[in-house]
C-alpha atoms as a PDB file:
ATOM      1  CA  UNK A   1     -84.883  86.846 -32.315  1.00  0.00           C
ATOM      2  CA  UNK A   2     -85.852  90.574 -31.560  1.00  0.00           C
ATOM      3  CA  UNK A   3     -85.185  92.945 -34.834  1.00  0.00           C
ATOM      4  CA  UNK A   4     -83.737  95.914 -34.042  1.00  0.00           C
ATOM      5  CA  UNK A   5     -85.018  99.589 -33.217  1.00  0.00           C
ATOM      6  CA  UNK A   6     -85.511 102.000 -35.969  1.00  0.00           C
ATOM      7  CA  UNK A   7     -83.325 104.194 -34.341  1.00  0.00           C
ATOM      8  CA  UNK A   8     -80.265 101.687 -33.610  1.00  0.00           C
ATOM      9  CA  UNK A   9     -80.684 100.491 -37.333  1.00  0.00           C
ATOM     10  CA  UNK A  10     -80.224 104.431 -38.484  1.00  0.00           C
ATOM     11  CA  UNK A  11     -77.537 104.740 -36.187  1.00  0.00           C
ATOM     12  CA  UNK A  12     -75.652 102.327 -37.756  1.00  0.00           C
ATOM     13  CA  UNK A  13     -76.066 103.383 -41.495  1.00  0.00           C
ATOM     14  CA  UNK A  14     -74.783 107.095 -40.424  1.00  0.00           C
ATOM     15  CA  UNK A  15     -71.722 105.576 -38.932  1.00  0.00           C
ATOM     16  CA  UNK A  16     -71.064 103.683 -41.930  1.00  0.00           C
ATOM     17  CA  UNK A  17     -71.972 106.476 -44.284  1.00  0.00           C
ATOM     18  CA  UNK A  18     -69.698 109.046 -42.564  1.00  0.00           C
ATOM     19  CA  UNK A  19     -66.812 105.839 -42.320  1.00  0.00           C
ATOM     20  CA  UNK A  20     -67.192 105.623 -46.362  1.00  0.00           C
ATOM     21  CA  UNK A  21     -67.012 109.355 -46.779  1.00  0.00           C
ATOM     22  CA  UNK A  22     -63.669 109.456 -44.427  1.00  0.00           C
ATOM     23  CA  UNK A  23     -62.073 106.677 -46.107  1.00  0.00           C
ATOM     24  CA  UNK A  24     -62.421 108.839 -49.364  1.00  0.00           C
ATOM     25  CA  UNK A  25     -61.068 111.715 -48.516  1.00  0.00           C
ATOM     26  CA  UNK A  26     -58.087 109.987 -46.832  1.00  0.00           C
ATOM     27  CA  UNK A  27     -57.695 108.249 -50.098  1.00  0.00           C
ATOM     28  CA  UNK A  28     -58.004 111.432 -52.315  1.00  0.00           C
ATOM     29  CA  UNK A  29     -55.515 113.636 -49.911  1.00  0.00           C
ATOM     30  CA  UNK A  30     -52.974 110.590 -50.634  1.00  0.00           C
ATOM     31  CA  UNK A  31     -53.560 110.726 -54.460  1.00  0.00           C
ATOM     32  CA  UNK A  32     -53.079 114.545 -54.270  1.00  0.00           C
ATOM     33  CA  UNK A  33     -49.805 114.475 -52.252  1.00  0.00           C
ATOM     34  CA  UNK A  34     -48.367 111.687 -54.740  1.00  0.00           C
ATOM     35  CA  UNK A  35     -48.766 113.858 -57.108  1.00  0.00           C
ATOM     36  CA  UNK A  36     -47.665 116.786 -55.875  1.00  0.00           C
ATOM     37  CA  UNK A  37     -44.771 115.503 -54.031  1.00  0.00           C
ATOM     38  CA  UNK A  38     -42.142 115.062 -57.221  1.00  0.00           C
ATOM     39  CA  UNK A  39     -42.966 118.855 -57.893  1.00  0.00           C
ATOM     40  CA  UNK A  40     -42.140 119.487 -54.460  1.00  0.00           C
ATOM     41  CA  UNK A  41     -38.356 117.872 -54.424  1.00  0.00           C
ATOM     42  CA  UNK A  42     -37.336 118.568 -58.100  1.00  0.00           C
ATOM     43  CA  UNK A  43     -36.750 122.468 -57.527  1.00  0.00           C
ATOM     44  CA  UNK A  44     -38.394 123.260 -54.444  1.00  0.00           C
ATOM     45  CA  UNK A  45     -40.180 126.304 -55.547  1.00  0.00           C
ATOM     46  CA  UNK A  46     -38.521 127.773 -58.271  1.00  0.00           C
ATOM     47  CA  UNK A  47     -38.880 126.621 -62.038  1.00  0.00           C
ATOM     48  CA  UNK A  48     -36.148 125.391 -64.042  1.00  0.00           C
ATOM     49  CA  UNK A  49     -36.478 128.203 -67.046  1.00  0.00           C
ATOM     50  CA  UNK A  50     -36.038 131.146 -64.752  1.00  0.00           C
ATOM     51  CA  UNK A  51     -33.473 131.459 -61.804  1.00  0.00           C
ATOM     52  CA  UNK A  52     -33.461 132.960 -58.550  1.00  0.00           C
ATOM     53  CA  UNK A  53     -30.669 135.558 -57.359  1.00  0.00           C
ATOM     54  CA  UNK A  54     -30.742 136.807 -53.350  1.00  0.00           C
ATOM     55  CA  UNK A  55     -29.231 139.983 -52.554  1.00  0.00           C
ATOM     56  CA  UNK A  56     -28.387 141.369 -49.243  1.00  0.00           C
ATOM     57  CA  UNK A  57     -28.387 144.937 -47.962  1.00  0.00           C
ATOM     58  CA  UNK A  58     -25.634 144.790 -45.156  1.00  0.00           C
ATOM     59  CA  UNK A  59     -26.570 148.133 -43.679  1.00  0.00           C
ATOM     60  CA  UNK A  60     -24.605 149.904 -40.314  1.00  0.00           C
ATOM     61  CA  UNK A  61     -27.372 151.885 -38.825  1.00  0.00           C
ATOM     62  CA  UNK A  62     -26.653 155.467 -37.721  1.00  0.00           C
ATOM     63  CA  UNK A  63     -23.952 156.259 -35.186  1.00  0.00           C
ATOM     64  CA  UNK A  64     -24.624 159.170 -34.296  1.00  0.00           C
ATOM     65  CA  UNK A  65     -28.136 161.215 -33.815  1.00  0.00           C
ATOM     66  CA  UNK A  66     -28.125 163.158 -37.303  1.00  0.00           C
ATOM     67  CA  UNK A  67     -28.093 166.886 -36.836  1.00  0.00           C
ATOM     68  CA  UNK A  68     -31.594 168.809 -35.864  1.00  0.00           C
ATOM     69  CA  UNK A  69     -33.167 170.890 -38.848  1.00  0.00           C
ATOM     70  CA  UNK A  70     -32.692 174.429 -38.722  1.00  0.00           C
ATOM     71  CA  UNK A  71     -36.755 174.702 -38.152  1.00  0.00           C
ATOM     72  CA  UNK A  72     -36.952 172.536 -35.321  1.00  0.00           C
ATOM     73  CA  UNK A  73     -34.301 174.053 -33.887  1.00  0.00           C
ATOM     74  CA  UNK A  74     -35.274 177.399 -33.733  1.00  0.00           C
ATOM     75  CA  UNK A  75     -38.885 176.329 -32.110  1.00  0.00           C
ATOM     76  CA  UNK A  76     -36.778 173.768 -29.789  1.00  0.00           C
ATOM     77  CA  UNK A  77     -34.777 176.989 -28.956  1.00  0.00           C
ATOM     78  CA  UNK A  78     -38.273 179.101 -28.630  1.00  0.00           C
ATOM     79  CA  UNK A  79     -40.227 176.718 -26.443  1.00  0.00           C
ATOM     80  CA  UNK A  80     -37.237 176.732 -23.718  1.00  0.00           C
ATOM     81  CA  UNK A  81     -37.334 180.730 -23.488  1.00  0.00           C
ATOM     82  CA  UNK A  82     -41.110 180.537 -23.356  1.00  0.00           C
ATOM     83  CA  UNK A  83     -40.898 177.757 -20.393  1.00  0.00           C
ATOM     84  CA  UNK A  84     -37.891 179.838 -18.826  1.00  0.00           C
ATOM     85  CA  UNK A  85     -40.113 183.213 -18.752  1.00  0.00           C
ATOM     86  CA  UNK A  86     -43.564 182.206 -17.807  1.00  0.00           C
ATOM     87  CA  UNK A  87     -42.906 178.731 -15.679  1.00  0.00           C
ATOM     88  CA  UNK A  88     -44.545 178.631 -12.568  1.00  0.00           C
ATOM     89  CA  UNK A  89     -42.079 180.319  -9.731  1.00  0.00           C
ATOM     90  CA  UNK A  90     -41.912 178.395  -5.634  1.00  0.00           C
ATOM     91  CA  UNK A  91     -40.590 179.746  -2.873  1.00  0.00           C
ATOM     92  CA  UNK A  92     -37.668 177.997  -2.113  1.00  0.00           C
ATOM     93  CA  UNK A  93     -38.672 176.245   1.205  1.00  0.00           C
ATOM     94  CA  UNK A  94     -40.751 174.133  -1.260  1.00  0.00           C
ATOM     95  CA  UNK A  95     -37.778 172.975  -2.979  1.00  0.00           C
ATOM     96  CA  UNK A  96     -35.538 169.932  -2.115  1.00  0.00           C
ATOM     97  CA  UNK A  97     -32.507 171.125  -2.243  1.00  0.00           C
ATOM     98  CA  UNK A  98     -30.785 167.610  -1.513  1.00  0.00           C
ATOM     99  CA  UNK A  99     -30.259 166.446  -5.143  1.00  0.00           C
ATOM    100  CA  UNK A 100     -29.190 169.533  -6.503  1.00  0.00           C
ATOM    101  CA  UNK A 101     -25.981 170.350  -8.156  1.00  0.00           C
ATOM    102  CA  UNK A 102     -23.702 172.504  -6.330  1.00  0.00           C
ATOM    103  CA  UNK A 103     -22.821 176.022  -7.622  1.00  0.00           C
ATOM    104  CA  UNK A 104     -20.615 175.450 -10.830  1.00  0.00           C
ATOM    105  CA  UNK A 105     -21.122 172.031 -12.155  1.00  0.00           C
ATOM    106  CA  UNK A 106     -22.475 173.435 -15.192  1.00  0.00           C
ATOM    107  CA  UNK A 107     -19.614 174.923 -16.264  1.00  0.00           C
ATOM    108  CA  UNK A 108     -17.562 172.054 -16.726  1.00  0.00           C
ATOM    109  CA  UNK A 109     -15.885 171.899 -19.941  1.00  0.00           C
ATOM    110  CA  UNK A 110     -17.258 169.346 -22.107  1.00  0.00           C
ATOM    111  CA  UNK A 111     -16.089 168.467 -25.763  1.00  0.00           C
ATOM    112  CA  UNK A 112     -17.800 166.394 -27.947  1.00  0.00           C
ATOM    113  CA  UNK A 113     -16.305 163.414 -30.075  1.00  0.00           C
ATOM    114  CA  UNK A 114     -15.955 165.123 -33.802  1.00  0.00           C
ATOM    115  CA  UNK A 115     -18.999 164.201 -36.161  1.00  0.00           C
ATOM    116  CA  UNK A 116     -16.555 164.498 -38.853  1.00  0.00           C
ATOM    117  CA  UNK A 117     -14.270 161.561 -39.017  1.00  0.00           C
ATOM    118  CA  UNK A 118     -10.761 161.494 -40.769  1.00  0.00           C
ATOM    119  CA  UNK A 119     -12.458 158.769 -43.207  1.00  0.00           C
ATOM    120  CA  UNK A 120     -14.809 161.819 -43.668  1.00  0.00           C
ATOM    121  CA  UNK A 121     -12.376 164.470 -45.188  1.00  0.00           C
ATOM    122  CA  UNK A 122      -9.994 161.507 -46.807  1.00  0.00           C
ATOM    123  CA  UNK A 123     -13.812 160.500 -48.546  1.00  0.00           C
ATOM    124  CA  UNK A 124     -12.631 157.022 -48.421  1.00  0.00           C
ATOM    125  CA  UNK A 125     -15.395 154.982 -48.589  1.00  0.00           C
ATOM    126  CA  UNK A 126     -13.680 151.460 -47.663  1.00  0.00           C
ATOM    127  CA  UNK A 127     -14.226 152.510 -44.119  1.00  0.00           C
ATOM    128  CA  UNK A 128     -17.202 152.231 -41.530  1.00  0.00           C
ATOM    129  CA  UNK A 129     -15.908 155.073 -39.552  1.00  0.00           C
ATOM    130  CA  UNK A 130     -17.304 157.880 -42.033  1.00  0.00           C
ATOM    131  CA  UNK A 131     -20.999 158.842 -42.443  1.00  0.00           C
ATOM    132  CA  UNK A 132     -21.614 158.472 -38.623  1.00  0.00           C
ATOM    133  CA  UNK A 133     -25.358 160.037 -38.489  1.00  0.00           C
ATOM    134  CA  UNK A 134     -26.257 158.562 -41.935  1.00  0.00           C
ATOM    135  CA  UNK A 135     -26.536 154.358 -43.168  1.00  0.00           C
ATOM    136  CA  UNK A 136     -23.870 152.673 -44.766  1.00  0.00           C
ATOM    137  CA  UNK A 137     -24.365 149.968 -47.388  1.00  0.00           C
ATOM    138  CA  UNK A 138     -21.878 147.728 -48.508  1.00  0.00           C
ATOM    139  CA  UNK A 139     -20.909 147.210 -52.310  1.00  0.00           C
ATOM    140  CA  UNK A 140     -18.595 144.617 -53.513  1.00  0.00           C
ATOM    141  CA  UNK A 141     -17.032 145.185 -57.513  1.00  0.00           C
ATOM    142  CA  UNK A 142     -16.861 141.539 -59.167  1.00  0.00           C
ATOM    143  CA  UNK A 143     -18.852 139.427 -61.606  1.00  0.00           C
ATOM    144  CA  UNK A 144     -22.276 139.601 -61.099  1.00  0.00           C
ATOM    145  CA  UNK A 145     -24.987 137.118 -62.244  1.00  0.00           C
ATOM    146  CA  UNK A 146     -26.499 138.340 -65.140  1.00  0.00           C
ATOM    147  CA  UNK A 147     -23.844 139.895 -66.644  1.00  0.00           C
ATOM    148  CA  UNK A 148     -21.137 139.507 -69.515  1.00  0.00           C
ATOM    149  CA  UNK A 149     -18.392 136.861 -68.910  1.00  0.00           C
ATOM    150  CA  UNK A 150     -15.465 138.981 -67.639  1.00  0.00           C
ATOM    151  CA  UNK A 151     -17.721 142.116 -67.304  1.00  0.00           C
ATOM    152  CA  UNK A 152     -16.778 143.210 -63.731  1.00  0.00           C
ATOM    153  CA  UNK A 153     -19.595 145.573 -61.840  1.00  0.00           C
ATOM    154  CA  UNK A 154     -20.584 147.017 -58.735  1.00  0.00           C
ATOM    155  CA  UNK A 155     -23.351 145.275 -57.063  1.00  0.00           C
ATOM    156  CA  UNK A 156     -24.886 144.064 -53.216  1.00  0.00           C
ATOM    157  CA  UNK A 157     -23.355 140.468 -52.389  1.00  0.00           C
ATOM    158  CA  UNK A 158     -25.440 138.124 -54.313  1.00  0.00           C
ATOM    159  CA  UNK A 159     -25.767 134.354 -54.903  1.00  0.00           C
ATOM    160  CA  UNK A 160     -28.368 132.069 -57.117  1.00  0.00           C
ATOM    161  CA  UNK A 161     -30.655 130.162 -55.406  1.00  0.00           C
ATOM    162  CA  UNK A 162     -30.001 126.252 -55.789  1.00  0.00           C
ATOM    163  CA  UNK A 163     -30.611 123.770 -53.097  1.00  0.00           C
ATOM    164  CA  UNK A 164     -31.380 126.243 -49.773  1.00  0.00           C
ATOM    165  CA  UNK A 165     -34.391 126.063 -48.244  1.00  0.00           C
ATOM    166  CA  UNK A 166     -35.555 128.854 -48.155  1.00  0.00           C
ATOM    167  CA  UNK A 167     -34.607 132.467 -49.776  1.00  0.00           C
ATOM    168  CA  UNK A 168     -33.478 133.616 -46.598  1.00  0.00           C
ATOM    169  CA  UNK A 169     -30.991 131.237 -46.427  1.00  0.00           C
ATOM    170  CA  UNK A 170     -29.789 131.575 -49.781  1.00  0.00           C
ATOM    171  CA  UNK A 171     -29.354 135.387 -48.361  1.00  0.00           C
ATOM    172  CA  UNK A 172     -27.216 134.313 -45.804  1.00  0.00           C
ATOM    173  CA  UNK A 173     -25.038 132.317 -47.430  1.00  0.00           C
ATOM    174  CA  UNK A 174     -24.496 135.438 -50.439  1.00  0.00           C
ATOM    175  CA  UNK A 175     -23.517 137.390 -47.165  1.00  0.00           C
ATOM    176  CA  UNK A 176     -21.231 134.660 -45.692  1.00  0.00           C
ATOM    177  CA  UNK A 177     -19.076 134.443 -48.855  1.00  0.00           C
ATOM    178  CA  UNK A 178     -18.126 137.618 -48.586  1.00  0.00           C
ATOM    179  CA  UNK A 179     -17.809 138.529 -45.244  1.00  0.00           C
ATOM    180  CA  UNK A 180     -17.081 135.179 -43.628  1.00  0.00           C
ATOM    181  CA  UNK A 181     -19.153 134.972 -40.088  1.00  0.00           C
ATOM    182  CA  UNK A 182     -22.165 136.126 -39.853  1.00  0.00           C
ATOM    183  CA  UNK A 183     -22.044 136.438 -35.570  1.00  0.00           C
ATOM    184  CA  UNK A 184     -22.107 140.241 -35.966  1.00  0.00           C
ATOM    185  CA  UNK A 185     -24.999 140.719 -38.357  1.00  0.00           C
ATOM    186  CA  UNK A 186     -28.426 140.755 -38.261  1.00  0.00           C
ATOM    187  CA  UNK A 187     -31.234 139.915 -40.746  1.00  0.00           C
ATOM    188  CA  UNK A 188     -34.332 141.893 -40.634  1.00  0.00           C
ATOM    189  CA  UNK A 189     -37.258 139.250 -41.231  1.00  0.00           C
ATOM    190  CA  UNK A 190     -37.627 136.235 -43.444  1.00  0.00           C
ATOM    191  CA  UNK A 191     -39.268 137.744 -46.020  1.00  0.00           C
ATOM    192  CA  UNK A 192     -37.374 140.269 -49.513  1.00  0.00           C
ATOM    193  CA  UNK A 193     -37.877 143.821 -48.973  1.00  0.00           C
ATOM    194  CA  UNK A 194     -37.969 143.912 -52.858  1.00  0.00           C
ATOM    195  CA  UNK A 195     -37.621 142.489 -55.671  1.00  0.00           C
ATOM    196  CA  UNK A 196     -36.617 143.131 -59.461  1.00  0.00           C
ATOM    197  CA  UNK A 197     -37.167 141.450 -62.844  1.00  0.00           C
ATOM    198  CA  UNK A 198     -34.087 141.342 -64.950  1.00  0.00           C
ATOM    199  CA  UNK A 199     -34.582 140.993 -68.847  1.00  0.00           C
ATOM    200  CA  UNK A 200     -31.450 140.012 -70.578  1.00  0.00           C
ATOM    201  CA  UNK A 201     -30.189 142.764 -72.650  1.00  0.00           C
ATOM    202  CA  UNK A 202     -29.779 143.121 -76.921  1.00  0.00           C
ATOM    203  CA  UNK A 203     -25.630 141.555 -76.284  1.00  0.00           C
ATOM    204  CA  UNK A 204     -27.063 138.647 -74.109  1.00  0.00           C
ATOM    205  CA  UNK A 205     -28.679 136.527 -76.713  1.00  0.00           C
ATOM    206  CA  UNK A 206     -30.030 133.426 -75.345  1.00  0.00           C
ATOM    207  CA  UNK A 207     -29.529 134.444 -71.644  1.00  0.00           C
ATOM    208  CA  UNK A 208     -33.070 134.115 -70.026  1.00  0.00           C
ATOM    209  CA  UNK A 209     -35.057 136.483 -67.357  1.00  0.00           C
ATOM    210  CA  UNK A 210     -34.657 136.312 -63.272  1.00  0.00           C
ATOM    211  CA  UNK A 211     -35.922 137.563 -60.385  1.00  0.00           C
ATOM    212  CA  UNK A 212     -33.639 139.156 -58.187  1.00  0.00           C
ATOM    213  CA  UNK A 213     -34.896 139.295 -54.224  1.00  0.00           C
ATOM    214  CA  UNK A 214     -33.289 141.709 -51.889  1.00  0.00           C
ATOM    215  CA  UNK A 215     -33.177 140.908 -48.295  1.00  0.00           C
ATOM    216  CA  UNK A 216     -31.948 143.497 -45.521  1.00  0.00           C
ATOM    217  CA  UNK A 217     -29.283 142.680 -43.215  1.00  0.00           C
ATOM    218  CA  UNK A 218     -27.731 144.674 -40.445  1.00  0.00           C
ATOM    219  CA  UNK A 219     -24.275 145.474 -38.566  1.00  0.00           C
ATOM    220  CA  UNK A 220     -24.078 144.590 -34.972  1.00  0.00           C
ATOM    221  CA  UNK A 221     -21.100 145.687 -32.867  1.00  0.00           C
ATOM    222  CA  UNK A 222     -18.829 145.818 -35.564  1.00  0.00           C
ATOM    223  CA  UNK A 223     -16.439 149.064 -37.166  1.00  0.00           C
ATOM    224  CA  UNK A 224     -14.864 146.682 -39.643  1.00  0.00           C
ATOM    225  CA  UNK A 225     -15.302 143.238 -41.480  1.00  0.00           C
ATOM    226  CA  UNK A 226     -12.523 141.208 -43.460  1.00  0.00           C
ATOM    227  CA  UNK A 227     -14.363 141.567 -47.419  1.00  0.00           C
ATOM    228  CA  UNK A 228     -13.579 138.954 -49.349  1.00  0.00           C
ATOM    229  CA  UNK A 229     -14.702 137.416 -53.191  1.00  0.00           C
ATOM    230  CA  UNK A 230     -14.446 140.662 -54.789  1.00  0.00           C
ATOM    231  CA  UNK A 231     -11.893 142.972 -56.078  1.00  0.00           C
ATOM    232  CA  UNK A 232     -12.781 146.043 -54.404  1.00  0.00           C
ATOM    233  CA  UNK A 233     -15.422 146.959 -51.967  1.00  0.00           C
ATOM    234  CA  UNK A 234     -17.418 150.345 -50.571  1.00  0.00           C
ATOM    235  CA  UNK A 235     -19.719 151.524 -47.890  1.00  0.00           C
ATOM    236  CA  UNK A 236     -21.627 154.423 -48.977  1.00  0.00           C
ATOM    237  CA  UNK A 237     -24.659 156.094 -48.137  1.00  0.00           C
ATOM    238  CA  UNK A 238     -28.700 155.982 -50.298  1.00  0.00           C
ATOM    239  CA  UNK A 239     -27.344 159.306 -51.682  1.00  0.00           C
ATOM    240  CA  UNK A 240     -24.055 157.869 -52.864  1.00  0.00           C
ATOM    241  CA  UNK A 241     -25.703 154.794 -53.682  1.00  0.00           C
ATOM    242  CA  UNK A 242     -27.383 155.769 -56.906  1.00  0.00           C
ATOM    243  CA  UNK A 243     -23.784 157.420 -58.234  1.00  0.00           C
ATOM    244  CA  UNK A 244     -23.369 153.107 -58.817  1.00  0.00           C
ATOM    245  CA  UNK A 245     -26.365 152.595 -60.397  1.00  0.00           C
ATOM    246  CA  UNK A 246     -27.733 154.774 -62.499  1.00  0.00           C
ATOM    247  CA  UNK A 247     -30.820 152.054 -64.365  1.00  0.00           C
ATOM    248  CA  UNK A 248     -31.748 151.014 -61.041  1.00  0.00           C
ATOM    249  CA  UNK A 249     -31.540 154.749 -59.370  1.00  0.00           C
ATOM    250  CA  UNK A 250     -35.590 155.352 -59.028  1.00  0.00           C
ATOM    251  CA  UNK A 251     -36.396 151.144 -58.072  1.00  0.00           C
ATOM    252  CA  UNK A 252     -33.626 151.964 -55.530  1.00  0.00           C
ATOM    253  CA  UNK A 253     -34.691 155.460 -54.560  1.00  0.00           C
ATOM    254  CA  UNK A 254     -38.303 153.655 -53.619  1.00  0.00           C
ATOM    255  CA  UNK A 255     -37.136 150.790 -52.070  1.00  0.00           C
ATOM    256  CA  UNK A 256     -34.738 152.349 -49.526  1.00  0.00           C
ATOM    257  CA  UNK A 257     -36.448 154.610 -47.485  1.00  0.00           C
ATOM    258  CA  UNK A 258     -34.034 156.505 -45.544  1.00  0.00           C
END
């Protein structure tokens, strides 16, 4: 019988070597995941001493193109009276003369919708129709999580994560309580723009500490929603804003940038 070449035999121990060290790591990935795996489905990722609140910033975006500063104005106003007096004259054989407007079309009268809406001088702040070169963010008046039983306060539309899966969900459905369908909104990314640790306060004794994750949401082709799950409700702009909450005026002042 002829014995076998040095370099079969060494194939052969590398192929069982590098089976053995396969075999272990396959075994070691399934004693990690059997472990990990009850971790996994008790809470998904949260802990069980500290909750999880999403909030939602329903913004309406701008309306109207906000008004020009004074500044740019006035070199806006410059630059045309420099390009009037020193642009480059051609006789007018050189110009086409097909496409051009015939003597008094400029002067038609035009009038521009108001920027000033009657929810505007009224200041009432239920409606979407006020504000138009500025963002709007909605604030519902109810209990919020966090605070005392019965203690009613003005806050974004909020709800505490339990069984979603993911935070972004959770954000949806805090939105969808209060506004019903969500066809005419938009969320901005899966991931908080912010987020806030709450400490229970001196008259919550035995309450515990949550984070509080804001996601941004916006309104698409829409000048009016049916709010619900709250006693009263306002759209108001960043300036406004901090006229509700006066703790959380600077984290809010940061956070929203215009």
């Amino acid at each position: 019988m002829k014995e076998c070449s040095p370099s079969l035999s060494l194939f052969v121990h590398l192929f069982v070597l590098l089976l053995f060290v396969h075999l272990m790591v396959l075994h070691t990935s399934r004693m990690k995941m059997s472990f990990i795996r009850p971790l996994l489905t008790r809470r998904g990722f949260s802990t069980s001493s500290e909750n999880l609140v999403a909030s939602v910033l329903f913004e309406r975006l701008p309306v109207v193109i906000p008004k020009i500063d004074p500044v740019v104005y006035a070199f806006q106003e410059f630059s045309f009276r420099w390009r009037q007096q020193y642009q480059r004259r051609y006789p007018d054989e050189f110009l086409d003369k097909s496409d051009a407007r015939g003597k008094g079309d400029y002067q038609i009268d035009y009038v521009p919708a108001p920027r000033v809406t009657e929810a505007d001088k009224n200041n009432d702040r239920r409606s979407l129709q006020r504000a138009l070169d500025k963002r709007l963010y909605l604030l519902v008046y109810g209990n919020a999580y966090g605070t005392p039983s019965g203690k009613r306060v003005w806050h974004f539309p909020e709800k505490v994560y339990e069984s979603e899966d993911t935070m972004r969900k959770c954000a949806e459905s805090a939105l969808k309580s209060v506004i019903g369908d969500l066809s005419n909104t938009y969320f901005v990314g899966n991931a908080p723009m912010g987020h806030m640790v709450v400490q229970p306060t001196e008259d919550q004794s035995g309450s515990t500490s949550y984070k509080k994750f804001f996601f941004k949401s916006q309104v698409i082709a829409k000048n009016k929603f049916n709010i619900g799950k709250c006693e009263d409700f306002v759209w108001v702009t960043k300036d406004e804003l901090m006229e509700y909450f006066h703790e959380q005026a600077e984290f809010f002042n940061k956070m929203i940038i215009s």
